[in-house]
Protein backbone atom coordinates (compact mmCIF):
# COMPACT_ATOMS: atom_id res chain seq x y z
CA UNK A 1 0.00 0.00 0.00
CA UNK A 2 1.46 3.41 -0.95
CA UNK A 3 2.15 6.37 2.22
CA UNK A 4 -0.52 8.54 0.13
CA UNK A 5 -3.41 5.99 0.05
CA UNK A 6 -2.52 4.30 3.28
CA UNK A 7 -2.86 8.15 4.83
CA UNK A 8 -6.12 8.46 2.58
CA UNK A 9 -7.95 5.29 3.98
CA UNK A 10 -6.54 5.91 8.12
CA UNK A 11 -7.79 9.42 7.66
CA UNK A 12 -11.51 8.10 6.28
CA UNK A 13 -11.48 5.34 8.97
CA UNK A 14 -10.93 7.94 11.88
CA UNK A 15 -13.73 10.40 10.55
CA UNK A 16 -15.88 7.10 10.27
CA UNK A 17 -15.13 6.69 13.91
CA UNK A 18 -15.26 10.17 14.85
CA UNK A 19 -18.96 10.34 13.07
CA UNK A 20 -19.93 6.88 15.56
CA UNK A 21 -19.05 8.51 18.75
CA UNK A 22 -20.91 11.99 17.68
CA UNK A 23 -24.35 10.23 16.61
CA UNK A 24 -23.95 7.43 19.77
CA UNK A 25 -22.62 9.47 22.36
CA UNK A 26 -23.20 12.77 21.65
CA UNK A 27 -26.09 12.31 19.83
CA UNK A 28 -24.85 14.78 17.23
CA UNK A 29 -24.99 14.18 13.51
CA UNK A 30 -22.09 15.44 11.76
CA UNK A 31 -23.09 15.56 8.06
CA UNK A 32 -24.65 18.97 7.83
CA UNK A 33 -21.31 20.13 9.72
CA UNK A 34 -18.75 18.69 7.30
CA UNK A 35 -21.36 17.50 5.06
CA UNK A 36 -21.35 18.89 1.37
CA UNK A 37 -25.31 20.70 2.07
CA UNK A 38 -25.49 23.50 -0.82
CA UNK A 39 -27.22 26.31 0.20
CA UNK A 40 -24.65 26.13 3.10
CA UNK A 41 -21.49 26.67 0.71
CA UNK A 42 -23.00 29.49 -0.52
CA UNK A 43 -23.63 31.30 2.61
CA UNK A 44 -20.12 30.65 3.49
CA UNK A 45 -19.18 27.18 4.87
CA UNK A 46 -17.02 26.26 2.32
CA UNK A 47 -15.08 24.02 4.24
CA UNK A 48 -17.87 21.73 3.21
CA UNK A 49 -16.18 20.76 -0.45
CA UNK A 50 -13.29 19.34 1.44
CA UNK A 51 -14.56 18.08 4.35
CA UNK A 52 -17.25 16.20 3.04
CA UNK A 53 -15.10 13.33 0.98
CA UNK A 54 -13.73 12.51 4.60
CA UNK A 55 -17.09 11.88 5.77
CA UNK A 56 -19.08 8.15 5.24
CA UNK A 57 -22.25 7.46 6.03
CA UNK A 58 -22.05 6.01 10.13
CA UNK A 59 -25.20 3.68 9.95
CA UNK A 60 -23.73 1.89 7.00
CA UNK A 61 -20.17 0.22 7.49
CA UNK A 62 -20.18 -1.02 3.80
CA UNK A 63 -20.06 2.41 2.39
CA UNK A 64 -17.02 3.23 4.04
CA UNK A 65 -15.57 -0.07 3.79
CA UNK A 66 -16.88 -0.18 -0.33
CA UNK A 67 -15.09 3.11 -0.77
CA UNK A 68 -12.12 2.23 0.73
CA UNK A 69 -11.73 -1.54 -1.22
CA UNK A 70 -11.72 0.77 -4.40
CA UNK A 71 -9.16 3.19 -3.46
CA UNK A 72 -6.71 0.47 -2.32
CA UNK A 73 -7.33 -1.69 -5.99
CA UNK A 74 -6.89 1.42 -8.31
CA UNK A 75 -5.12 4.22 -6.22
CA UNK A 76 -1.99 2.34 -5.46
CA UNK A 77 -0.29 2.36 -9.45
CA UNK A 78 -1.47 5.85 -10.10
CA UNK A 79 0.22 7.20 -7.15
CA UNK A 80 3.90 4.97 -8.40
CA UNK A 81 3.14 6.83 -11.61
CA UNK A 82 2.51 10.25 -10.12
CA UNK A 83 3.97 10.51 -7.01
CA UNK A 84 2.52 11.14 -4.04
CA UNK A 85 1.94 14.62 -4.37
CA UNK A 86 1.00 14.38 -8.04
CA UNK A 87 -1.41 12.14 -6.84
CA UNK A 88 -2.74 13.98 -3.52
CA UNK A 89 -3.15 16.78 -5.87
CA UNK A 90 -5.15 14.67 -8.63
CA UNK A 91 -7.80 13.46 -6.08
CA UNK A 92 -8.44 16.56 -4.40
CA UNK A 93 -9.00 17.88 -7.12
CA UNK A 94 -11.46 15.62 -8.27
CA UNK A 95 -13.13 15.61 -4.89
CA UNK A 96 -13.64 19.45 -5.49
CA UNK A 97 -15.10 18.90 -8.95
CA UNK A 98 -17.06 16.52 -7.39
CA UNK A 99 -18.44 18.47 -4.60
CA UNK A 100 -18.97 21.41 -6.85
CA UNK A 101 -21.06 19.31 -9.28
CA UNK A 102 -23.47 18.09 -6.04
CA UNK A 103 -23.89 21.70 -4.66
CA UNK A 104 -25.30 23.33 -8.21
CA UNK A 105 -27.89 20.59 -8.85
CA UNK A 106 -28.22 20.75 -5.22
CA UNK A 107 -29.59 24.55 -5.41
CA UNK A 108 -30.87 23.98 -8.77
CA UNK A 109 -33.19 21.20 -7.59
CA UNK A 110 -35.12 23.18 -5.01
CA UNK A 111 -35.23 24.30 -1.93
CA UNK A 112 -35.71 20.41 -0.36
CA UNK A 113 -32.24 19.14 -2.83
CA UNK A 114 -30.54 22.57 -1.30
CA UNK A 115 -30.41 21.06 1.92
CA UNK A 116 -29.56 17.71 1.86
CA UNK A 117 -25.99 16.58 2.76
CA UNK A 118 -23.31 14.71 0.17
CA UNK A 119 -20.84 12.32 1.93
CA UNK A 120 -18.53 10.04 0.69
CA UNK A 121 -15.10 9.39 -1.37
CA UNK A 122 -16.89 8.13 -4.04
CA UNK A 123 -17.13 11.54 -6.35
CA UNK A 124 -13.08 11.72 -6.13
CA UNK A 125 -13.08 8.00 -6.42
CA UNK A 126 -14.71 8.09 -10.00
CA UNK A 127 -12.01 10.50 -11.08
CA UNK A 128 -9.34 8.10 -9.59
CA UNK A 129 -11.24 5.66 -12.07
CA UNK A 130 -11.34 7.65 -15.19
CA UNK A 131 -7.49 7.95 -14.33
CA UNK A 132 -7.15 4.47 -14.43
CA UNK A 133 -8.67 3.71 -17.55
CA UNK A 134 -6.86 6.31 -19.09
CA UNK A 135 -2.87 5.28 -17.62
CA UNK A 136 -3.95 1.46 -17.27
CA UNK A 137 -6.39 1.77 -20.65
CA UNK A 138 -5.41 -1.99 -21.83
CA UNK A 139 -5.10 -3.74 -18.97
CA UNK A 140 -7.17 -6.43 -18.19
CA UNK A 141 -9.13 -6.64 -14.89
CA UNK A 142 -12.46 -8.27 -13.19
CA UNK A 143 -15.37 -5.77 -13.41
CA UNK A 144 -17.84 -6.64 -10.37
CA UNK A 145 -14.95 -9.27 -9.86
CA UNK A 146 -16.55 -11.53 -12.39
CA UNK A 147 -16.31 -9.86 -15.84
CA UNK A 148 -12.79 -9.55 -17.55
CA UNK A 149 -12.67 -6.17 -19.63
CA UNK A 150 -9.57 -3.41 -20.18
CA UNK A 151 -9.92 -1.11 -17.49
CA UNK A 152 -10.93 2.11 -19.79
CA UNK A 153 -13.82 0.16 -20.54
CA UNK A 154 -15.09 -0.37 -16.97
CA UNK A 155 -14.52 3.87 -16.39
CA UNK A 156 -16.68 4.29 -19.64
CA UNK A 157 -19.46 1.72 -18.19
CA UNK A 158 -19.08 2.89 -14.84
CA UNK A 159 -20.04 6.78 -15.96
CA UNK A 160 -22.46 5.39 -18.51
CA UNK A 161 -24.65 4.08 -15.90
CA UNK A 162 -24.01 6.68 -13.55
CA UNK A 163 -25.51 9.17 -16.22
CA UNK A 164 -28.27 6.80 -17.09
CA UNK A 165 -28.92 6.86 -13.27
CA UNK A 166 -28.88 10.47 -12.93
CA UNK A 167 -31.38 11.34 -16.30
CA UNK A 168 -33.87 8.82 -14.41
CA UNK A 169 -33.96 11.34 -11.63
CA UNK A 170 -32.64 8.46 -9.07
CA UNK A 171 -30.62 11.66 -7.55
CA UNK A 172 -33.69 13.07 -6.12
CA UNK A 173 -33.51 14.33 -2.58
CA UNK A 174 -32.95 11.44 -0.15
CA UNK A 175 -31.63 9.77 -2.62
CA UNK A 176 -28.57 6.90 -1.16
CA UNK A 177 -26.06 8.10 -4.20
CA UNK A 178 -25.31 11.07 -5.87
CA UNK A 179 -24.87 10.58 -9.09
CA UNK A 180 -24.08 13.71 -10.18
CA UNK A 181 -20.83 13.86 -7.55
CA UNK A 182 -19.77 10.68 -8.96
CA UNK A 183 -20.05 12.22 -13.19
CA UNK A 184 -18.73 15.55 -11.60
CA UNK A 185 -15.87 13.59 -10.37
CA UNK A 186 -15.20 11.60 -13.61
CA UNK A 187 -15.35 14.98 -15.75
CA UNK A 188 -13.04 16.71 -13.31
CA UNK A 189 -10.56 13.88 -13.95
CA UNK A 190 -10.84 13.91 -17.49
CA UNK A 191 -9.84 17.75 -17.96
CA UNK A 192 -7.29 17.56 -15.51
CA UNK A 193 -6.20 14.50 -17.78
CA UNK A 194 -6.12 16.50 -20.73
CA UNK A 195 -4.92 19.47 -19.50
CA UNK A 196 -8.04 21.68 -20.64
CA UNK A 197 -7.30 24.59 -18.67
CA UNK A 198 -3.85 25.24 -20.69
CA UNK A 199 -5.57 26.21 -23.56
CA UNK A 200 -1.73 27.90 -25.18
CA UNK A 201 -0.23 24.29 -25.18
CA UNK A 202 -3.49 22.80 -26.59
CA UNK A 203 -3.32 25.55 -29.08
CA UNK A 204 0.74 24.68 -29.68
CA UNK A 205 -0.21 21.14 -30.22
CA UNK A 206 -2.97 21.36 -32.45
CA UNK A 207 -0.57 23.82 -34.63
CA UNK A 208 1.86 21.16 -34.22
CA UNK A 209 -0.35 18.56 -35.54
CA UNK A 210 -1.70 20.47 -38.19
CA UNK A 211 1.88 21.30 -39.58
CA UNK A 212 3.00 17.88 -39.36
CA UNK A 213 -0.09 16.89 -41.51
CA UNK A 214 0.47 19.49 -44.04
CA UNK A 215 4.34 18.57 -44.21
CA UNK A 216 3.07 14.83 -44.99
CA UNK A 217 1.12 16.17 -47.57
CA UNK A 218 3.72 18.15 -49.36
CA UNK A 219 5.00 17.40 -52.82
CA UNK A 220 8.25 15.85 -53.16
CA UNK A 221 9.78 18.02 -55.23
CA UNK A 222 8.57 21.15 -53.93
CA UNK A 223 9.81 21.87 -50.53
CA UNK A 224 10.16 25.43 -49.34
CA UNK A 225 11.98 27.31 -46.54
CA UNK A 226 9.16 27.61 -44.53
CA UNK A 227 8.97 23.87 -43.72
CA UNK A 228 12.84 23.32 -42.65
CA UNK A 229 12.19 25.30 -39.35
């Protein structure tokens, strides 16, 4: 297990824990605290978009525990690859994506969707996904630990049903996933991927591209000066 994603899981574990003793012995529910609840982050608490992917649902072991198997099968290589603060970076970043996604259908819902709390890894987990099928695209692993398939086909069927989910309106308020934090997650991870926000170098390389398609093209007999440089 890498330092990053052994700090990531003992970190989720502990909030799990600190969430038990609140609801049991204090009798005090944490989620709209650190909770992601929209028309809280406008009003200012927006501690919320960070806290919130900390947070796991304290009734229900299995979400914690569910979030935490997939972080320690897919985090592990991407954080070799990256680094650890490459990687730290990466799903933070997705987590905010994530978060940000929840809070505007959140407020553009209603006034009922406005108020109910996100919790849960899983939003910055389905950009550590799309990661994975993008690095590990080819390689070959068990989707629902069954099905053999390259792994940036389980990131495409993973957000395919995720949308499908969400058009059916399964996000509704009280809802037990939010769809949207998990696609808002995904799409965050696929512009970070591509770099969209550096839109000189994807200029650069599209120029690049197109000059290296219009030297292929050239005549043989006919170069000019402008192509030697």
């Amino acid at each position: 297990m890498t330092p990053c994603v052994k700090g990531l899981i003992i970190a989720c574990g502990a909030m799990w824990l600190v969430q038990l003793v609140a609801l049991h012995v204090l009798h005090q529910d944490l989620s709209p605290i650190l909770g992601l609840v929209p028309a809280l982050v406008v009003h200012g608490w927006i501690w919320q978009l960070a806290t919130y992917m900390f947070l796991h649902d304290p009734h229900d072991p299995l979400h914690l525990l569910l979030n935490m198997l997939m972080l320690w099968m897919f985090a592990g290589e991407l954080e070799r690859v990256w680094g650890l603060r490459g990687f730290l970076r990466y799903y933070l970043v997705c987590g905010l994506g994530a978060g940000v996604s929840a809070v505007i259908l959140g407020l553009l819902a209603g006034d009922v969707a406005a108020f109910v709390p996100t919790i849960g890894a899983s939003g910055a987990l389905f950009g550590l996904l799309v990661a994975y099928g993008v690095v590990f695209a080819r390689r070959t692993i068990l989707f629902m630990l069954i099905f053999p398939m390259q792994a940036r086909t389980m990131a495409m069927i993973l957000v395919a049903l995720n949308l499908f989910y969400l058009l059916g309106q399964s996000n509704q308020p009280g809802a037990q996933v939010s769809h949207v934090a998990h696609l808002g997650g995904a799409l965050t991870g696929f512009l970070v991927l591509k770099r969209a926000w550096r839109l000189g170098e994807l200029y650069r390389e599209l120029r690049w591209k197109f000059r290296r398609r219009k030297f292929k093209m050239m005549p043989p007999e006919g170069p000019d000066d402008r192509w030697l440089h």
